[in-house]
C-alpha atoms as a PDB file:
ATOM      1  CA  UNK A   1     107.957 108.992  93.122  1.00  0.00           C
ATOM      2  CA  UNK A   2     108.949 108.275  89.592  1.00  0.00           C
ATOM      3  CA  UNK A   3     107.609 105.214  88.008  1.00  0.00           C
ATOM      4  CA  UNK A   4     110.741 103.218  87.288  1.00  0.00           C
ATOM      5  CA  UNK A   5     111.657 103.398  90.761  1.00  0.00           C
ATOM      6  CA  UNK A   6     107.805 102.140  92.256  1.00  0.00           C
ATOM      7  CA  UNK A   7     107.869  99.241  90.261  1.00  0.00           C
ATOM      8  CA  UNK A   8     111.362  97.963  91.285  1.00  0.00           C
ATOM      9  CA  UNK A   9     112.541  93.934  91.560  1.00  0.00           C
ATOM     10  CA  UNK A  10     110.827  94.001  94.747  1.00  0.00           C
ATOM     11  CA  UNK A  11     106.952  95.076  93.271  1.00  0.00           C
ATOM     12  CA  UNK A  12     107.525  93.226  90.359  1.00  0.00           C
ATOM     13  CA  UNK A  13     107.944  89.764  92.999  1.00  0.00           C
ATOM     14  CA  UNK A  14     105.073  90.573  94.836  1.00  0.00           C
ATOM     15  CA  UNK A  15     102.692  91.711  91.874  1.00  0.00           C
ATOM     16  CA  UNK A  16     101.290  87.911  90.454  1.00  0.00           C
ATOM     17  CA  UNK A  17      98.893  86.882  92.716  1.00  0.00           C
ATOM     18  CA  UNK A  18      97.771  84.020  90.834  1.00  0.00           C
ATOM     19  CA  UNK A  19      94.111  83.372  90.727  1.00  0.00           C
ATOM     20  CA  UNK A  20      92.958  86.362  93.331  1.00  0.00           C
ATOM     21  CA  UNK A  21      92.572  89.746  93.433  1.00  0.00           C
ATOM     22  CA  UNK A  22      93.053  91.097  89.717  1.00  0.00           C
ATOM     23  CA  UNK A  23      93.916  87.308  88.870  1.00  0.00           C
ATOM     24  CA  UNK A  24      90.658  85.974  90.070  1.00  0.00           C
ATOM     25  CA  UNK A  25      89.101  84.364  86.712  1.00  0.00           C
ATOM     26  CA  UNK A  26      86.289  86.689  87.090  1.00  0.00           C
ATOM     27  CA  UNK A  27      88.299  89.887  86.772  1.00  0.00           C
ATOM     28  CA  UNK A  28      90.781  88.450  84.243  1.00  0.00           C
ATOM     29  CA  UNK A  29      88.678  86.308  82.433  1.00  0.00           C
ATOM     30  CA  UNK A  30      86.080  88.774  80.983  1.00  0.00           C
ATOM     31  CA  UNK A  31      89.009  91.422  79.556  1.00  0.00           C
ATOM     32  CA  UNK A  32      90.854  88.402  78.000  1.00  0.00           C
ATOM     33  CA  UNK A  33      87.366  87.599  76.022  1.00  0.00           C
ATOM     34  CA  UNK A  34      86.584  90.867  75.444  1.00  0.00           C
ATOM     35  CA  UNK A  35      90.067  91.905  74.070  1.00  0.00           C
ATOM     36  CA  UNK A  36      90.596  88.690  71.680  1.00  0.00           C
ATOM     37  CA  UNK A  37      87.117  89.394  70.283  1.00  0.00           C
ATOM     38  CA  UNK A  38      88.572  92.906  69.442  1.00  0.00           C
ATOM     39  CA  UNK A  39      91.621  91.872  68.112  1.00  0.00           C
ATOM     40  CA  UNK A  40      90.192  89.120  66.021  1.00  0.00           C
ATOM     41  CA  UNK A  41      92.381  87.845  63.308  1.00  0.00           C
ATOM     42  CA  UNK A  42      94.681  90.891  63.739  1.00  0.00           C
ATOM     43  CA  UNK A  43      97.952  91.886  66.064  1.00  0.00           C
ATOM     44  CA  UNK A  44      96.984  93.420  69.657  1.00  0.00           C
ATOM     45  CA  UNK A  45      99.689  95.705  71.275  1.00  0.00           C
ATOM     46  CA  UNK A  46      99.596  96.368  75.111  1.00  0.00           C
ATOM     47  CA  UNK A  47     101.207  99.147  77.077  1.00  0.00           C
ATOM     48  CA  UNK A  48     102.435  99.100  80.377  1.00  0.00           C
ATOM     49  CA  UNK A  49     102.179  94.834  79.584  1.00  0.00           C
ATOM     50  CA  UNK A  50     103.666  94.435  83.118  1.00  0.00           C
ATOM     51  CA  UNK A  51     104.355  90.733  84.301  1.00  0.00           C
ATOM     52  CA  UNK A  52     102.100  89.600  81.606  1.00  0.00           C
ATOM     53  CA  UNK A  53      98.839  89.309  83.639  1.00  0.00           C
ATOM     54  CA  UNK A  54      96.356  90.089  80.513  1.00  0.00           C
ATOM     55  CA  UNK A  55      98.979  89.460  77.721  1.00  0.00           C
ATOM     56  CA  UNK A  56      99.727  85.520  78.641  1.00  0.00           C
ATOM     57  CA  UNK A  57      96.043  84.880  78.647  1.00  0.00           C
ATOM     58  CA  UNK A  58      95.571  86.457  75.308  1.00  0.00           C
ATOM     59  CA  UNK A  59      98.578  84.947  73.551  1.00  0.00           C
ATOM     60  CA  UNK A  60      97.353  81.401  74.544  1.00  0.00           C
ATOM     61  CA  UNK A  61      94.027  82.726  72.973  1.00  0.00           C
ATOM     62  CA  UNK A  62      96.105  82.849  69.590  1.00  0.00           C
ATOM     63  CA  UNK A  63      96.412  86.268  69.552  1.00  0.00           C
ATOM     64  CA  UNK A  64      99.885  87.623  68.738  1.00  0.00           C
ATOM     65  CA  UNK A  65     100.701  90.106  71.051  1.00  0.00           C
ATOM     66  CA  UNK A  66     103.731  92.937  71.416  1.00  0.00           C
ATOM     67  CA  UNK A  67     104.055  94.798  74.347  1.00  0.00           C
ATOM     68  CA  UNK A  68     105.788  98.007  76.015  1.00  0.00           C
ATOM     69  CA  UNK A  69     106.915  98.325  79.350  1.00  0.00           C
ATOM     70  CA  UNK A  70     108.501 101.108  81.498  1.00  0.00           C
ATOM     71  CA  UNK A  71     109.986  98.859  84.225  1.00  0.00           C
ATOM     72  CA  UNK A  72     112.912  95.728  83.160  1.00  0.00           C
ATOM     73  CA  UNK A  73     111.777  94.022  86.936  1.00  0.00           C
ATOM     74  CA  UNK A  74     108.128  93.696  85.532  1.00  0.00           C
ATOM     75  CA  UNK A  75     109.574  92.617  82.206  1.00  0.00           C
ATOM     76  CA  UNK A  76     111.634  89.789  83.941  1.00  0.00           C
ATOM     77  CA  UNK A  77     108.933  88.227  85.515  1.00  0.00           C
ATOM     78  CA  UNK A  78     107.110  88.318  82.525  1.00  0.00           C
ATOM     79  CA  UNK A  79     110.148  86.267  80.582  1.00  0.00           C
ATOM     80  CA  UNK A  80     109.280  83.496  83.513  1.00  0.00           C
ATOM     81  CA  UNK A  81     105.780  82.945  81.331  1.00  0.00           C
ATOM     82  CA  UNK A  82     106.762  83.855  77.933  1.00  0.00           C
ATOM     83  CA  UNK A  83     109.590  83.848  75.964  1.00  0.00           C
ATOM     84  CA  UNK A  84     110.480  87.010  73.627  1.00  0.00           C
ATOM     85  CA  UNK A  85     109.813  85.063  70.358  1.00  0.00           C
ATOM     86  CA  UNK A  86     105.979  84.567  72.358  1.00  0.00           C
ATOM     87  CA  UNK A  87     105.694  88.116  73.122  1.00  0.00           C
ATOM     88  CA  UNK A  88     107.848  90.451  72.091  1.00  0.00           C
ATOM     89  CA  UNK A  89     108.481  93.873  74.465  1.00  0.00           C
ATOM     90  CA  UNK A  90     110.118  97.133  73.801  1.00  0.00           C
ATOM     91  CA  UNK A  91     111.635  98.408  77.364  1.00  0.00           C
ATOM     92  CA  UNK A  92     110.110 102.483  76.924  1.00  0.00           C
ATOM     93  CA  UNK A  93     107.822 105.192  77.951  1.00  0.00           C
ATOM     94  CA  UNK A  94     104.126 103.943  76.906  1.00  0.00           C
ATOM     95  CA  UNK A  95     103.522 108.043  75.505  1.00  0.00           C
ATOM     96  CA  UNK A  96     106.736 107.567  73.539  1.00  0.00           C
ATOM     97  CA  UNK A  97     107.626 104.015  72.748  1.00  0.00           C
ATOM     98  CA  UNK A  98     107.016 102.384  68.964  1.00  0.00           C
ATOM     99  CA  UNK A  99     106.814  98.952  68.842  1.00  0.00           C
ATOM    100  CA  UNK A 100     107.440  97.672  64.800  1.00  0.00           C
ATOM    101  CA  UNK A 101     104.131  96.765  62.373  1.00  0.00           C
ATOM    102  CA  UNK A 102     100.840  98.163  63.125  1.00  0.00           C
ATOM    103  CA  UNK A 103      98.305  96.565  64.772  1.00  0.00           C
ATOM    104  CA  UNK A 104      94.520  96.189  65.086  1.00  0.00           C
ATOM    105  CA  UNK A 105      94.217  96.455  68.827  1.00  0.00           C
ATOM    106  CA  UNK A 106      96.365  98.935  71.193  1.00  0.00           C
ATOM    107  CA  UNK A 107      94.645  98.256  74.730  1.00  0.00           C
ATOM    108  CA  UNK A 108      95.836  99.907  78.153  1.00  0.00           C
ATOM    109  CA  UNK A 109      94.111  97.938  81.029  1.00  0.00           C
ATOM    110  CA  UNK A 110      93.496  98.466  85.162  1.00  0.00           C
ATOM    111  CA  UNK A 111      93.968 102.513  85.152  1.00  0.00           C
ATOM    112  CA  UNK A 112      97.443 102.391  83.899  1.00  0.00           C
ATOM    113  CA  UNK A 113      96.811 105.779  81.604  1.00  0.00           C
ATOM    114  CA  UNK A 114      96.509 107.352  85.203  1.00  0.00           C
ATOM    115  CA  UNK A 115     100.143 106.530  85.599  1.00  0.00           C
ATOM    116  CA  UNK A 116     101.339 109.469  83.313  1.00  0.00           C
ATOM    117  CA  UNK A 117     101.195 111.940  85.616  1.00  0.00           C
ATOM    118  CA  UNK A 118     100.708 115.215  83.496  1.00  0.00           C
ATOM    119  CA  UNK A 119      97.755 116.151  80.938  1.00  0.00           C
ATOM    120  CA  UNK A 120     100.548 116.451  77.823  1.00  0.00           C
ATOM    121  CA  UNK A 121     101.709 112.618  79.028  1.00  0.00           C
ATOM    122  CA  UNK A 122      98.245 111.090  78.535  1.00  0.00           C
ATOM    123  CA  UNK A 123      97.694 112.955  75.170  1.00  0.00           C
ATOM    124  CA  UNK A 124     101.146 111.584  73.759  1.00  0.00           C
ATOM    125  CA  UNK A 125      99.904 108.386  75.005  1.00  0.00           C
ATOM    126  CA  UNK A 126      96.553 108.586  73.094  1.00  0.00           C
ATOM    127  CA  UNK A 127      98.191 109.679  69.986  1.00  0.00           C
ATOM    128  CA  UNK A 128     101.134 106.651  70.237  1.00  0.00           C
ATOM    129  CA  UNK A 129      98.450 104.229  70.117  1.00  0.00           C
ATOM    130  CA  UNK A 130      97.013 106.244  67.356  1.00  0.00           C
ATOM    131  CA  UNK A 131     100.188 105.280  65.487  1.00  0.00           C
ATOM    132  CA  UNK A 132     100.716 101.972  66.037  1.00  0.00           C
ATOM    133  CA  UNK A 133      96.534 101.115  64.494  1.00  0.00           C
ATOM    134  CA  UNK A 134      95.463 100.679  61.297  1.00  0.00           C
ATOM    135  CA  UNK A 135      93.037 102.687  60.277  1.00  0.00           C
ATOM    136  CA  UNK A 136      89.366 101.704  61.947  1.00  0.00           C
ATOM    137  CA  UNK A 137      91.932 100.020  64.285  1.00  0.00           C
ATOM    138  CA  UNK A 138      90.660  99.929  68.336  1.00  0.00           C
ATOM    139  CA  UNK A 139      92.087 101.489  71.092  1.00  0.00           C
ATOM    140  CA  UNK A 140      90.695 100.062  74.329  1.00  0.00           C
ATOM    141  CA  UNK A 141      91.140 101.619  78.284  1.00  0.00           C
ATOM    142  CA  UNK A 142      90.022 100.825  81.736  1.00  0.00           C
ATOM    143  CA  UNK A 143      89.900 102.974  84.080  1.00  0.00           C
ATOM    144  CA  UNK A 144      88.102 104.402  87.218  1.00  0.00           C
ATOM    145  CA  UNK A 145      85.981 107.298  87.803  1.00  0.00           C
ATOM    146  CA  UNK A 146      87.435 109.705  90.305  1.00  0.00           C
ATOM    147  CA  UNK A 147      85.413 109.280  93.462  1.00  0.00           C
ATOM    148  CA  UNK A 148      85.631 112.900  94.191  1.00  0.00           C
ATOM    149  CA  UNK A 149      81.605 112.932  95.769  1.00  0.00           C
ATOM    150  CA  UNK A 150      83.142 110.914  98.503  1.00  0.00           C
ATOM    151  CA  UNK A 151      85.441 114.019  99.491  1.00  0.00           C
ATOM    152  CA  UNK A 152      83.617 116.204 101.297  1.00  0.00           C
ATOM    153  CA  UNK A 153      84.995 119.779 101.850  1.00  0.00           C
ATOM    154  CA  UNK A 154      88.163 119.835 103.758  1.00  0.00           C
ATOM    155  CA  UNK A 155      89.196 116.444 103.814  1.00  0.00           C
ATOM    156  CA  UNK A 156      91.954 115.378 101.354  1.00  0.00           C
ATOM    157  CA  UNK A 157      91.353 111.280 101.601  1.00  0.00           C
ATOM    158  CA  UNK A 158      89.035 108.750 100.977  1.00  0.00           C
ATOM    159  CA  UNK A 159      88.973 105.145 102.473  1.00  0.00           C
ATOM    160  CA  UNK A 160      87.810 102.882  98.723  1.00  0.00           C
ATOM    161  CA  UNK A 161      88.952  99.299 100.548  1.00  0.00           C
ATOM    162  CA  UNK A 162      89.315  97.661 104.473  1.00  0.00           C
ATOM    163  CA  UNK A 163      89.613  94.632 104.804  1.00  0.00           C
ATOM    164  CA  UNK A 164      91.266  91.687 106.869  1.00  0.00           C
ATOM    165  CA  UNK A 165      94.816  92.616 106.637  1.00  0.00           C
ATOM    166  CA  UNK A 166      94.494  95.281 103.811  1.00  0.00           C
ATOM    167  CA  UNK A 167      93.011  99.384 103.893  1.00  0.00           C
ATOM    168  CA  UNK A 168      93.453 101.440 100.475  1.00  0.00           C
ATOM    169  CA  UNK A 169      93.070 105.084 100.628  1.00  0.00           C
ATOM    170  CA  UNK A 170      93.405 107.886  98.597  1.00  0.00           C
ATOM    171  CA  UNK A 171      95.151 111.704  98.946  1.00  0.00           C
ATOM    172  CA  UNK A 172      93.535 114.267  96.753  1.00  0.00           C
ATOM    173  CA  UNK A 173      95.055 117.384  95.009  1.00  0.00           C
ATOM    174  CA  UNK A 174      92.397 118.416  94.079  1.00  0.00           C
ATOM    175  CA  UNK A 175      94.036 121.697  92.330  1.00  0.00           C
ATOM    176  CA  UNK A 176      96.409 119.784  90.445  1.00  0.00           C
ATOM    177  CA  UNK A 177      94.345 116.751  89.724  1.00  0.00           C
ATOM    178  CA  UNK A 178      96.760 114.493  91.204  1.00  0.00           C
ATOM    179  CA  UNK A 179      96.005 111.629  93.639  1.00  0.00           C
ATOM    180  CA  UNK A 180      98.199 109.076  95.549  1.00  0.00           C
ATOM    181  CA  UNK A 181      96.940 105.657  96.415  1.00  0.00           C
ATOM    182  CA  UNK A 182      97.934 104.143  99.709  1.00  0.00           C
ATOM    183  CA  UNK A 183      98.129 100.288  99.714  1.00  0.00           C
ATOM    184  CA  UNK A 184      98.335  99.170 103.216  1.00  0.00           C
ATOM    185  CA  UNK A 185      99.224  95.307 104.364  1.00  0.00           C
ATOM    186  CA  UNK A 186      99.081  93.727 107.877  1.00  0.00           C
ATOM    187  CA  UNK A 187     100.186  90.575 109.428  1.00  0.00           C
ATOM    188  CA  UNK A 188     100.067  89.258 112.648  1.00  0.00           C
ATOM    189  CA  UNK A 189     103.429  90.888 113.584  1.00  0.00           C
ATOM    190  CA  UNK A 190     101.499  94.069 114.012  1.00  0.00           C
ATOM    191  CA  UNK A 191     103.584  95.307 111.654  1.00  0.00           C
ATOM    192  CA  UNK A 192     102.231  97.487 108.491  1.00  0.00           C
ATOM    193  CA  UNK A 193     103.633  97.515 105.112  1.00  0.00           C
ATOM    194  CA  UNK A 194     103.197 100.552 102.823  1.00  0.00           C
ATOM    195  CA  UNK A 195     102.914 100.983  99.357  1.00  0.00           C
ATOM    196  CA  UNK A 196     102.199 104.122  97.299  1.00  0.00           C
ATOM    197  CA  UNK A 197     101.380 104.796  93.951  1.00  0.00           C
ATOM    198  CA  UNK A 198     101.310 108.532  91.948  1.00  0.00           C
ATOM    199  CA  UNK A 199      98.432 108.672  89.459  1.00  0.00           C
ATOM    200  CA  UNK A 200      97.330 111.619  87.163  1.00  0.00           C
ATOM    201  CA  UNK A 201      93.323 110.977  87.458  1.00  0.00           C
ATOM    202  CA  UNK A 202      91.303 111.467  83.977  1.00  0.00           C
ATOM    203  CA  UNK A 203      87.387 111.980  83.391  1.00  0.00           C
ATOM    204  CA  UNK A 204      85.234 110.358  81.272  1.00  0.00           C
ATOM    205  CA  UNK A 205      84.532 113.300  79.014  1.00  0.00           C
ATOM    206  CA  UNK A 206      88.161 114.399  79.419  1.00  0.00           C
ATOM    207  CA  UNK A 207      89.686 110.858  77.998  1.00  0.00           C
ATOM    208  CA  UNK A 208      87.142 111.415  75.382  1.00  0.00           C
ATOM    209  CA  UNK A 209      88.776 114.659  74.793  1.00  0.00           C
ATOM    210  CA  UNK A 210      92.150 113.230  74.212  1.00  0.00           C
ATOM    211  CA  UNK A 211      91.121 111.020  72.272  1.00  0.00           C
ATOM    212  CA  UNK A 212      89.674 113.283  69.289  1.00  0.00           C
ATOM    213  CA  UNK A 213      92.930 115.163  69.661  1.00  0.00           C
ATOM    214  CA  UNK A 214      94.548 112.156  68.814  1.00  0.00           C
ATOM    215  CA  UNK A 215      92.029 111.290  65.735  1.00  0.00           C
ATOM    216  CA  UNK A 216      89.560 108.717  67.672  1.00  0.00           C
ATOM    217  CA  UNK A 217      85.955 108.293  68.068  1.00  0.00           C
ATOM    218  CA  UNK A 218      84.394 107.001  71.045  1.00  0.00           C
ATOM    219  CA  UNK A 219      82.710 103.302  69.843  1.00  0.00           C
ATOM    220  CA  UNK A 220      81.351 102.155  73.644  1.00  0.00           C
ATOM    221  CA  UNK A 221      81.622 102.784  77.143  1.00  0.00           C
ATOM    222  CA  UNK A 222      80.538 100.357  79.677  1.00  0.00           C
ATOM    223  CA  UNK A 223      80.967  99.524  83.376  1.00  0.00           C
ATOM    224  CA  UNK A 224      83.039  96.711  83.173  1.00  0.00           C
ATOM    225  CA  UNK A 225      84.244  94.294  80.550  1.00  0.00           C
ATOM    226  CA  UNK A 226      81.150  92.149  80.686  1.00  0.00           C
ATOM    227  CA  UNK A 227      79.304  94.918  79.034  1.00  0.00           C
ATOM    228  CA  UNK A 228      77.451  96.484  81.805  1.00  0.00           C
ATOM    229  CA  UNK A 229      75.711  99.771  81.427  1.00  0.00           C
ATOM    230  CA  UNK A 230      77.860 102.980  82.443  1.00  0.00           C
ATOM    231  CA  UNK A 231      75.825 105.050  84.966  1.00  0.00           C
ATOM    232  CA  UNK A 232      76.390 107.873  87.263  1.00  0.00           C
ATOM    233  CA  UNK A 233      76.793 105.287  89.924  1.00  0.00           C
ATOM    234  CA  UNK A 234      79.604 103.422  88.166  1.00  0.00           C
ATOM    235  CA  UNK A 235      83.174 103.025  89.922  1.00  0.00           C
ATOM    236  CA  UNK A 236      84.873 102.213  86.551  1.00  0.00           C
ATOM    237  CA  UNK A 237      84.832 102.142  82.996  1.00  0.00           C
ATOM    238  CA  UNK A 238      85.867 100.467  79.810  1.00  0.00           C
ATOM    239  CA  UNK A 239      86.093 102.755  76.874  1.00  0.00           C
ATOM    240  CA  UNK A 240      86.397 101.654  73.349  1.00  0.00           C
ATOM    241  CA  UNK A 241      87.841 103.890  70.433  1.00  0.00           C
ATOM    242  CA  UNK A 242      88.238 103.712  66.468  1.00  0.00           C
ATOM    243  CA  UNK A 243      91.186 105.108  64.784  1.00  0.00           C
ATOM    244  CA  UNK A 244      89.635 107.640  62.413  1.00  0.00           C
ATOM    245  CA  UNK A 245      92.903 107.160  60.139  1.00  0.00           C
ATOM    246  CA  UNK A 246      94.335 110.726  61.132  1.00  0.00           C
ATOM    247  CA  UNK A 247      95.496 112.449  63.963  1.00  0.00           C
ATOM    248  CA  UNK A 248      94.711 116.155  64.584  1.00  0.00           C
ATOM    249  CA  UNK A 249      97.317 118.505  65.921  1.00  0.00           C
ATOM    250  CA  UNK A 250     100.834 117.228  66.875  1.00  0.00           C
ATOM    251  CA  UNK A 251     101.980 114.302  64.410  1.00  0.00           C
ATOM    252  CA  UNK A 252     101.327 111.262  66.395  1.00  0.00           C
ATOM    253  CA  UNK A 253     105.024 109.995  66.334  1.00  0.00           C
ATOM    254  CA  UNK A 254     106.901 110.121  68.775  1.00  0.00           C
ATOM    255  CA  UNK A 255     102.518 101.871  81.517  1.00  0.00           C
ATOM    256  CA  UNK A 256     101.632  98.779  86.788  1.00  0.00           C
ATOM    257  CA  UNK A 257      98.512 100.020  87.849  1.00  0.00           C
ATOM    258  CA  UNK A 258      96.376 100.581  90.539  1.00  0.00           C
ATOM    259  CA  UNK A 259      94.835  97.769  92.377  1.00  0.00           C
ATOM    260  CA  UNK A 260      95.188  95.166  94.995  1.00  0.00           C
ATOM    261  CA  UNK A 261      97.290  92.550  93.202  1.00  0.00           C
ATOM    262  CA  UNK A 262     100.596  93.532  94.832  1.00  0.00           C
ATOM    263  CA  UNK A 263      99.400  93.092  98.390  1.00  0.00           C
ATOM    264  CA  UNK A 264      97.632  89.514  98.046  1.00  0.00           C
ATOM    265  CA  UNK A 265      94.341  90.552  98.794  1.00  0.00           C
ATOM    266  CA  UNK A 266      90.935  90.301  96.929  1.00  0.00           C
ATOM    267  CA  UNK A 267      90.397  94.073  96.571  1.00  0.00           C
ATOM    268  CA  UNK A 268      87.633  95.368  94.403  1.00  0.00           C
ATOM    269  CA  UNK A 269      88.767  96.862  90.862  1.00  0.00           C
ATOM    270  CA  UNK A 270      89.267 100.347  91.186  1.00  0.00           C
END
């Protein structure tokens, strides 16, 4: 399942679910606030921007905003919200893109990293946004925690949503550190519709890893963009770094996301 072909014409229609799931206001409305206060007077650049769902938002906020974007289906519907003189978006790779200028914010929301589905993808992608900052610059990610405690021995799934209409599970590989999400929808036709998703899951201390390979220093970690603490118990995560200014080993030169948004239901964040 290669990414360009999951989020064809027909994901992209059925990803906006205006105003539920991860468009209910108090999902999207915390990570809007949270993300203008970080870009502040400066130029934020998203990857994987999608249909616009956090970038719209922010751009009526005043903040300028670029984005980059695997999949030209996502980027269409985005062109139905904003025009490309409102926010501008390079069609690329999110590990490999450049967008022009630098930029004081590089953000990568709803577990998108996990989308880059090999160790040496997520690194590239740390150091890209490494390039694009200025120095002291912030490079913000959600993502979830691998729920691997609910797997006990032997079974290869867990159940993290059911309800009316809707059941999300995941397959391990737990070898290969690989998991695919399982999105199914109901109606009264009795009559399922699937939809799968490949991810690459990350630690915590592992992102923070990457990131010092890529020149960054961990500034915060919380549980959510309200600021919650981050405990054992927490299903997700949003992790803040600095640009140090430099990036160790490889020069630094040189995307959709898990949740419920595509199926219409209120699902909770991953």
């Amino acid at each position: 399942m290669r990414q360009e072909e999951i989020w064809d014409v027909d994901a992209a229609r059925r990803y906006d679910t205006p105003g539920t799931g991860m468009f209910a206001p108090d999902v999207l409305g915390p990570a809007v606030d949270r993300l203008a206060e970080f870009a502040g007077d400066g130029r934020a650049l998203e990857f994987a921007i999608g249909t616009g769902r956090v970038a719209v938002p922010l751009a009526e906020r005043g903040v300028s905003v670029t984005g980059i974007e695997l999949s030209p289906p996502m980027i269409d519907r985005l062109r139905t919200k904003a025009d490309e003189a409102t926010i501008p978006v390079i069609v690329g790779n999110m590990a490999t893109a450049a967008a022009p200028g630098k930029y004081a914010l590089v953000f990568l929301v709803y577990n998108t990293i996990a989308n880059l589905l090999t160790q040496a993808e997520q690194i590239a992608c740390f150091r890209n946004a490494a390039r694009h900052l200025t120095p002291g610059g912030r490079f913000v990610i959600e993502l979830w925690v691998p729920e691997l405690r609910k797997l006990p021995p032997g079974q290869q799934a867990t159940v993290w949503s059911s309800e009316p209409g809707y059941i999300g599970l995941d397959t391990y590989d737990v070898l290969r550190q690989q998991v695919v999400s399982h999105h199914f929808t109901f109606d009264g036709s009795g009559q399922a519709r699937l939809f799968r998703t490949p991810h690459r899951y990350i630690w915590p201390s592992e992102l923070d890893l990457m990131a010092q390979l890529a020149g960054f220093e961990l500034e915060s970690r919380h549980a959510d963009w309200t600021g919650a603490e981050f405990t054992a118990e927490s299903r997700s995560h949003v992790s803040v770094y600095r640009n140090a200014g430099q990036c160790s080993g490889v020069h630094a030169g040189g995307e959709g996301p898990r949740g419920s948004a595509l199926w219409g239901v209120s699902v909770p964040e991953r």
